[in-house]
Each structure stands twice: as C-alpha cells, then as structure tokens.
Protein backbone atom coordinates (compact mmCIF):
# COMPACT_ATOMS: atom_id res chain seq x y z
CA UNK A 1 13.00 41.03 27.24
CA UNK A 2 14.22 38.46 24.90
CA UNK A 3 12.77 35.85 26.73
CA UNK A 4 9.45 37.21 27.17
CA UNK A 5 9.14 38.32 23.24
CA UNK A 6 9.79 34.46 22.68
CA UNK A 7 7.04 33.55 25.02
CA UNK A 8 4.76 35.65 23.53
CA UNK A 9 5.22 34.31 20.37
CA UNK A 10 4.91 30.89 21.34
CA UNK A 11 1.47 31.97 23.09
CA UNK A 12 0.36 33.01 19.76
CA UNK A 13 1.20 29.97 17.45
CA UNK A 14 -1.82 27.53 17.04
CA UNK A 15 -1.61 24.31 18.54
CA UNK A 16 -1.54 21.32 16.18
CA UNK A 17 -5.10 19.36 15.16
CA UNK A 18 -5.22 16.32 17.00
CA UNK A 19 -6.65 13.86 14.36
CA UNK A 20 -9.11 11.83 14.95
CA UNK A 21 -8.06 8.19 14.55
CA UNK A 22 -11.18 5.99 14.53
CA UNK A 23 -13.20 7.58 11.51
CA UNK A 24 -14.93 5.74 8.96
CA UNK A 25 -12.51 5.57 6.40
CA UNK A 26 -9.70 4.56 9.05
CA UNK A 27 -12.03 1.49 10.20
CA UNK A 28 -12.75 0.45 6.42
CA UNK A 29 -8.90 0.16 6.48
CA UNK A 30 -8.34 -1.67 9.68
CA UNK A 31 -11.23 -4.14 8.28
CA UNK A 32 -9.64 -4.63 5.53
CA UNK A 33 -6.24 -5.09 7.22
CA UNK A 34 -8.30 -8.38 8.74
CA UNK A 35 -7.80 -10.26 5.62
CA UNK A 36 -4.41 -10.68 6.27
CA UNK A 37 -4.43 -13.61 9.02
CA UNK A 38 -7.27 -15.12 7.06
CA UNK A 39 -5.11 -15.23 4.07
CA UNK A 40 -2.07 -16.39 6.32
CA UNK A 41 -4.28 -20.00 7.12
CA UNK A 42 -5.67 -20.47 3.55
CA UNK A 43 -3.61 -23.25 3.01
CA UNK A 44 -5.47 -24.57 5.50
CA UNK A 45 -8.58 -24.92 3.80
CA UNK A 46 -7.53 -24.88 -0.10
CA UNK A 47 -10.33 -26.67 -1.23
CA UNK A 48 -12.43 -25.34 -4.06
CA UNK A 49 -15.15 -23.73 -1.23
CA UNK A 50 -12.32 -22.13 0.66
CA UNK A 51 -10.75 -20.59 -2.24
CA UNK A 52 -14.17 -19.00 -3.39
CA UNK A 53 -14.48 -17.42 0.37
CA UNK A 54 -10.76 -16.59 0.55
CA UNK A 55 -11.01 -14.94 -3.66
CA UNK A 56 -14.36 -12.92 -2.85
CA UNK A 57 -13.14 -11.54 0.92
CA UNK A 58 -9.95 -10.52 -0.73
CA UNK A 59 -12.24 -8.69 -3.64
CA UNK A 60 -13.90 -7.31 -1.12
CA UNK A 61 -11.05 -5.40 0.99
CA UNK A 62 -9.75 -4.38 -2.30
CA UNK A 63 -13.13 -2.67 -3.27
CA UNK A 64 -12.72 -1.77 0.42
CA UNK A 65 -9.50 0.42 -0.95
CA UNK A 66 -11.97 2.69 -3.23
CA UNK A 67 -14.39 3.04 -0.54
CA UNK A 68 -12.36 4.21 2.00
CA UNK A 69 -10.88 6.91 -0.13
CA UNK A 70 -14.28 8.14 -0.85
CA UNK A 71 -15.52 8.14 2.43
CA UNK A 72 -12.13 10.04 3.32
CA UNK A 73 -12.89 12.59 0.29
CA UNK A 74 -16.53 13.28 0.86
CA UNK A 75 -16.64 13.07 4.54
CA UNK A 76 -13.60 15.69 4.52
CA UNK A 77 -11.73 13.43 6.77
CA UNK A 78 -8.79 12.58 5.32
CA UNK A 79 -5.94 12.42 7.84
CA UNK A 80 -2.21 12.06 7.90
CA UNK A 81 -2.35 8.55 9.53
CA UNK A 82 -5.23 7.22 6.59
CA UNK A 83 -2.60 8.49 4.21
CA UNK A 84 0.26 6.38 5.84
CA UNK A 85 -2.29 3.25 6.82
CA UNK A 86 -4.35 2.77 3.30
CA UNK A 87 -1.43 2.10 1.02
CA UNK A 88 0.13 -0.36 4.02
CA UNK A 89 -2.92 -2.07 3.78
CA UNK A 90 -3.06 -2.43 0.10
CA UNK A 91 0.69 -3.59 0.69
CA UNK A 92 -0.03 -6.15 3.54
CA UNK A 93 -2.89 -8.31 1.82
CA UNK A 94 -0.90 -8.10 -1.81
CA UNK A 95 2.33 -9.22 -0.14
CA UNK A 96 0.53 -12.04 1.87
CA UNK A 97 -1.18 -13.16 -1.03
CA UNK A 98 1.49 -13.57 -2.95
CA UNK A 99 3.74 -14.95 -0.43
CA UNK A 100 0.94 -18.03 0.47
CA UNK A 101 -0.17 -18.16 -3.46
CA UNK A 102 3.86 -18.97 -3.94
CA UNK A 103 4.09 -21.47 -0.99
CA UNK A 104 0.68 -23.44 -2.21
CA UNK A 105 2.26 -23.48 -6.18
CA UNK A 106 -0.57 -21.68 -7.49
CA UNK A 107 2.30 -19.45 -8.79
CA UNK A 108 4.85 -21.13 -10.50
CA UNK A 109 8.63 -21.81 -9.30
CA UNK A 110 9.90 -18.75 -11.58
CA UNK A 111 7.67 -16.40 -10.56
CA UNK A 112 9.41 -16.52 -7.30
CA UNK A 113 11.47 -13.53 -8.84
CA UNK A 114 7.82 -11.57 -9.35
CA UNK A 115 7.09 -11.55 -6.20
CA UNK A 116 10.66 -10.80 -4.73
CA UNK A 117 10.66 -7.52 -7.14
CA UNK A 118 6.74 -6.82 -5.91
CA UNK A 119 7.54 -7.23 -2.29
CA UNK A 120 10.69 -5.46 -2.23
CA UNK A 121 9.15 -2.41 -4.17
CA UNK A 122 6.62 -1.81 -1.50
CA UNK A 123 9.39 -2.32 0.87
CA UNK A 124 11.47 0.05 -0.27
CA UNK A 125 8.01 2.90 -0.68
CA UNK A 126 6.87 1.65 2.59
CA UNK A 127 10.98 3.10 3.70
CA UNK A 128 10.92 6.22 1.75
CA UNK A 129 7.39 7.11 3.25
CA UNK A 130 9.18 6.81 6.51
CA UNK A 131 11.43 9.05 5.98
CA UNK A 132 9.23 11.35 4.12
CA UNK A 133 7.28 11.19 7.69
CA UNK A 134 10.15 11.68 9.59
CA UNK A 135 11.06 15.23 8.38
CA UNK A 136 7.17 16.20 8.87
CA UNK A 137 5.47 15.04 5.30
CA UNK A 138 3.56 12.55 3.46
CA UNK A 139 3.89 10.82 0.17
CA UNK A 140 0.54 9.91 -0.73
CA UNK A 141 -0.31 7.15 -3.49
CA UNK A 142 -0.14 8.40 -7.13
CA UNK A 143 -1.83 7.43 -9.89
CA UNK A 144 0.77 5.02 -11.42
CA UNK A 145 1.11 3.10 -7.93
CA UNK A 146 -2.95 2.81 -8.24
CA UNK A 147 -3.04 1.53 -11.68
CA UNK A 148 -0.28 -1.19 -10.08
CA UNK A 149 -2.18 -1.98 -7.20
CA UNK A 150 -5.10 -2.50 -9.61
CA UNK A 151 -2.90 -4.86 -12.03
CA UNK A 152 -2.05 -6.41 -8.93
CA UNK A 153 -5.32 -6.79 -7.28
CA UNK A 154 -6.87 -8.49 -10.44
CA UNK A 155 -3.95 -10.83 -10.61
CA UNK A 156 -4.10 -12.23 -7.16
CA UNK A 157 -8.06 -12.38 -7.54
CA UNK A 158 -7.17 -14.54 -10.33
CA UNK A 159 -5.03 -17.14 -9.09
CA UNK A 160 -6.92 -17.03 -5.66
CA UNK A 161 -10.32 -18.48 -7.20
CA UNK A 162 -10.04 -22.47 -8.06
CA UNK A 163 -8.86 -23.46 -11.56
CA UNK A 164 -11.37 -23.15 -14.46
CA UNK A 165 -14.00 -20.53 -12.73
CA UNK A 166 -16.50 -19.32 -14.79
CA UNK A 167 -15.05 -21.15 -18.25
CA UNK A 168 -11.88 -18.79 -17.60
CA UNK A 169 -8.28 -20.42 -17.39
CA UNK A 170 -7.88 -17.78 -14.80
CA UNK A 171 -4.80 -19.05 -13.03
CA UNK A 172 -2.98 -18.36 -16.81
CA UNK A 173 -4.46 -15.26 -16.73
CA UNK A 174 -3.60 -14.25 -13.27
CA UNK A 175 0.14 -15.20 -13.91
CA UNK A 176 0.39 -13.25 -16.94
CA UNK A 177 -1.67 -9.87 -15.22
CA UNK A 178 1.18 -10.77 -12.30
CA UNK A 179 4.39 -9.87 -14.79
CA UNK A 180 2.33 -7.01 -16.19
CA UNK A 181 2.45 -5.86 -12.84
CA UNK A 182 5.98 -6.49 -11.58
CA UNK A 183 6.47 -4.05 -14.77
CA UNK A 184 4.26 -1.30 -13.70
CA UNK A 185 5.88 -1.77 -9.60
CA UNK A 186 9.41 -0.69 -11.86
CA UNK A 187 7.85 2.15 -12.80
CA UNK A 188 5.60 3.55 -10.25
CA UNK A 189 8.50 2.95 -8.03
CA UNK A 190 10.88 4.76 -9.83
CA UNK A 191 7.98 7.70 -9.86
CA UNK A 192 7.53 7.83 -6.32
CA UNK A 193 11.35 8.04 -5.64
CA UNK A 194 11.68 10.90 -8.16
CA UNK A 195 9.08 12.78 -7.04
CA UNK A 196 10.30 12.63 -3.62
CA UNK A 197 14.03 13.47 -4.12
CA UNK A 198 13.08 15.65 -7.38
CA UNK A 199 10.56 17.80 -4.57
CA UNK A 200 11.57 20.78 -2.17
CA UNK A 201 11.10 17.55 0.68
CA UNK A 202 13.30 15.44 -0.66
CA UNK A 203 15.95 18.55 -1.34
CA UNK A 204 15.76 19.39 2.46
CA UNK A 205 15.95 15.90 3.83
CA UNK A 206 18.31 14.89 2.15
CA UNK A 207 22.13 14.39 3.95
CA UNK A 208 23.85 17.82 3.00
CA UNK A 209 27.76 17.09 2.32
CA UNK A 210 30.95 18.82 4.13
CA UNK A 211 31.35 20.97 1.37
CA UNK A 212 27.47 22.48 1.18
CA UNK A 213 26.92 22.35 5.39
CA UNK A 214 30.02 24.82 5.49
C-alpha cells in the first residue's frame, strides 16, 4: 500500500524544464567566449594595428555582456546555465587579458600582485558558484561584482589600445583604473561570500558538526 501511495505521488510531481541551451543570449556568450584564443596570440601581432583590432573586439564582447543580459531579460529566457556561463565569460577574457597584458609589460612588474588578487577572486567565486550549484542553486552576479567587472573592463580596454590613443596617456590610466579595481574585487568578493553563507543556501550546505548532526 505503501509502495503504491509512493508511486502515486511520484506520478504526480512535474517533471523538470529541460532548458534550452542554444538561445540567443547563450550564443552572444559563447561569441564572446571567442575572444579568448584571439587574445591568447596577441603577442603575436602587437603592433599598433593589432592592438586597435585586439582593444575594439575585446570592447565589443564586453558590450556583448550587456546585450546578452537584455536579450535574456526581454526574451524571458534566462536559464540556469546563462547564469553560470555569462559571469565565466566575463572571467575568461578579463583573466586572459590580464595574464598576456602582464607577459607583453604593458602592465608593470608590480602589478603582478593586481592581477594575482583579480584572478584568484574570480577563482575563488567561480568555486563558491560550484558549490552553490552543487546543492541545487545559483549565485547570480550582483551589482558590486558588475560595477568591478566594469572598472575592470575599462582598464584592460585601456592598456590594450597602443600608447598615446586619442591624446590620452591611456596605459597610465588603465593601470591606475586596474588598482581601483583589485579594490572593488576585495569587496564584491567579500559580498558574494556573505551573501552566500549569510543565506538559507549557504546555512544548509554548509558541513553540519558532530555536535549539531546528533
């Protein structure tokens, strides 16, 4: 009797959506993912041509990042996977950008620490989104971790373009937006980590001692 009662019950529960992967917002994303080996051979072709095409496509994917949330918003088709894929794309060019900007010196020797605190911020997110994942929810992006990915955005633009563009000493400019930054990764870390653990997720995830299992 038990049995069947439990059958019948299972009948009744609604099967899960199946999202649908390849939307539009999900493909501006993947597009914008293609930056990444692009950047990855810039120092290929460092000249002062190839740094205008390698500054404007990297404008462009991060305009991409505002397009794709609209498209997700108005479209009603924001899914669990954009959620999880938009920020790892804002992650993946940023980090590769800084990573090749080090290598070629267009970021000095000290800043080496900038970009170690940058990169292992959105490492550490990138984990805790994981885990958030794992027990069946999603930390999306907040709105201090956009006005960071803006800082950040506008700083890489900056150092990507050759020296002098426009009139503006924008490599000066882009190191100095770059510490502004690594400040505002401090904090919109420390947001999305207390958030999480402060939340009823984070509460039921986390490891329950001896004391409180009992």
């Amino acid at each position: 009797m038990a049995t069947s009662l439990g059958e019948a019950e299972r009948r009744r529960r609604p099967l899960p959506v199946r999202e649908r992967f390849w939307n539009l917002p999900n493909t501006i994303t993947v597009v914008r993912m293609a930056v990444v080996p692009v950047l990855l051979a810039f120092p290929l072709y460092a000249g002062r041509v190839g740094s205008l095409v390698v500054a404007w496509l990297f404008i462009l994917a991060a305009l991409g990042d505002l397009l794709d949330g609209w498209a997700a918003r108005r479209g009603r088709q924001v899914t669990r996977i954009g959620k999880l894929l938009d920020p790892l794309a804002d992650k993946l060019t940023v980090s590769t950008a800084l990573i090749v900007l080090l290598v070629m010196g267009r970021i000095p020797t000290w800043g080496l620490v900038l970009v170690v605190v940058v990169i292992g911020r959105e490492l550490a997110v990138t984990g805790l989104r994981g885990i958030a994942s794992a027990g069946g929810h999603v930390v999306a992006a907040a709105w201090p971790g956009k006005i960071k990915t803006l800082a950040q955005n506008i700083a890489v633009g900056c150092l990507l373009f050759p020296t002098g563009t426009l009139g503006v000493p924008n490599h000066e400019l882009g190191v100095t937006l770059l510490a502004v930054a690594t400040a505002l990764t401090f904090w919109s870390g420390y947001v999305y980590f207390a958030d999480y653990f402060g939340s009823e997720a984070g509460a039921a995830d986390a490891p329950r001692s001896d004391e409180e299992s009992g």
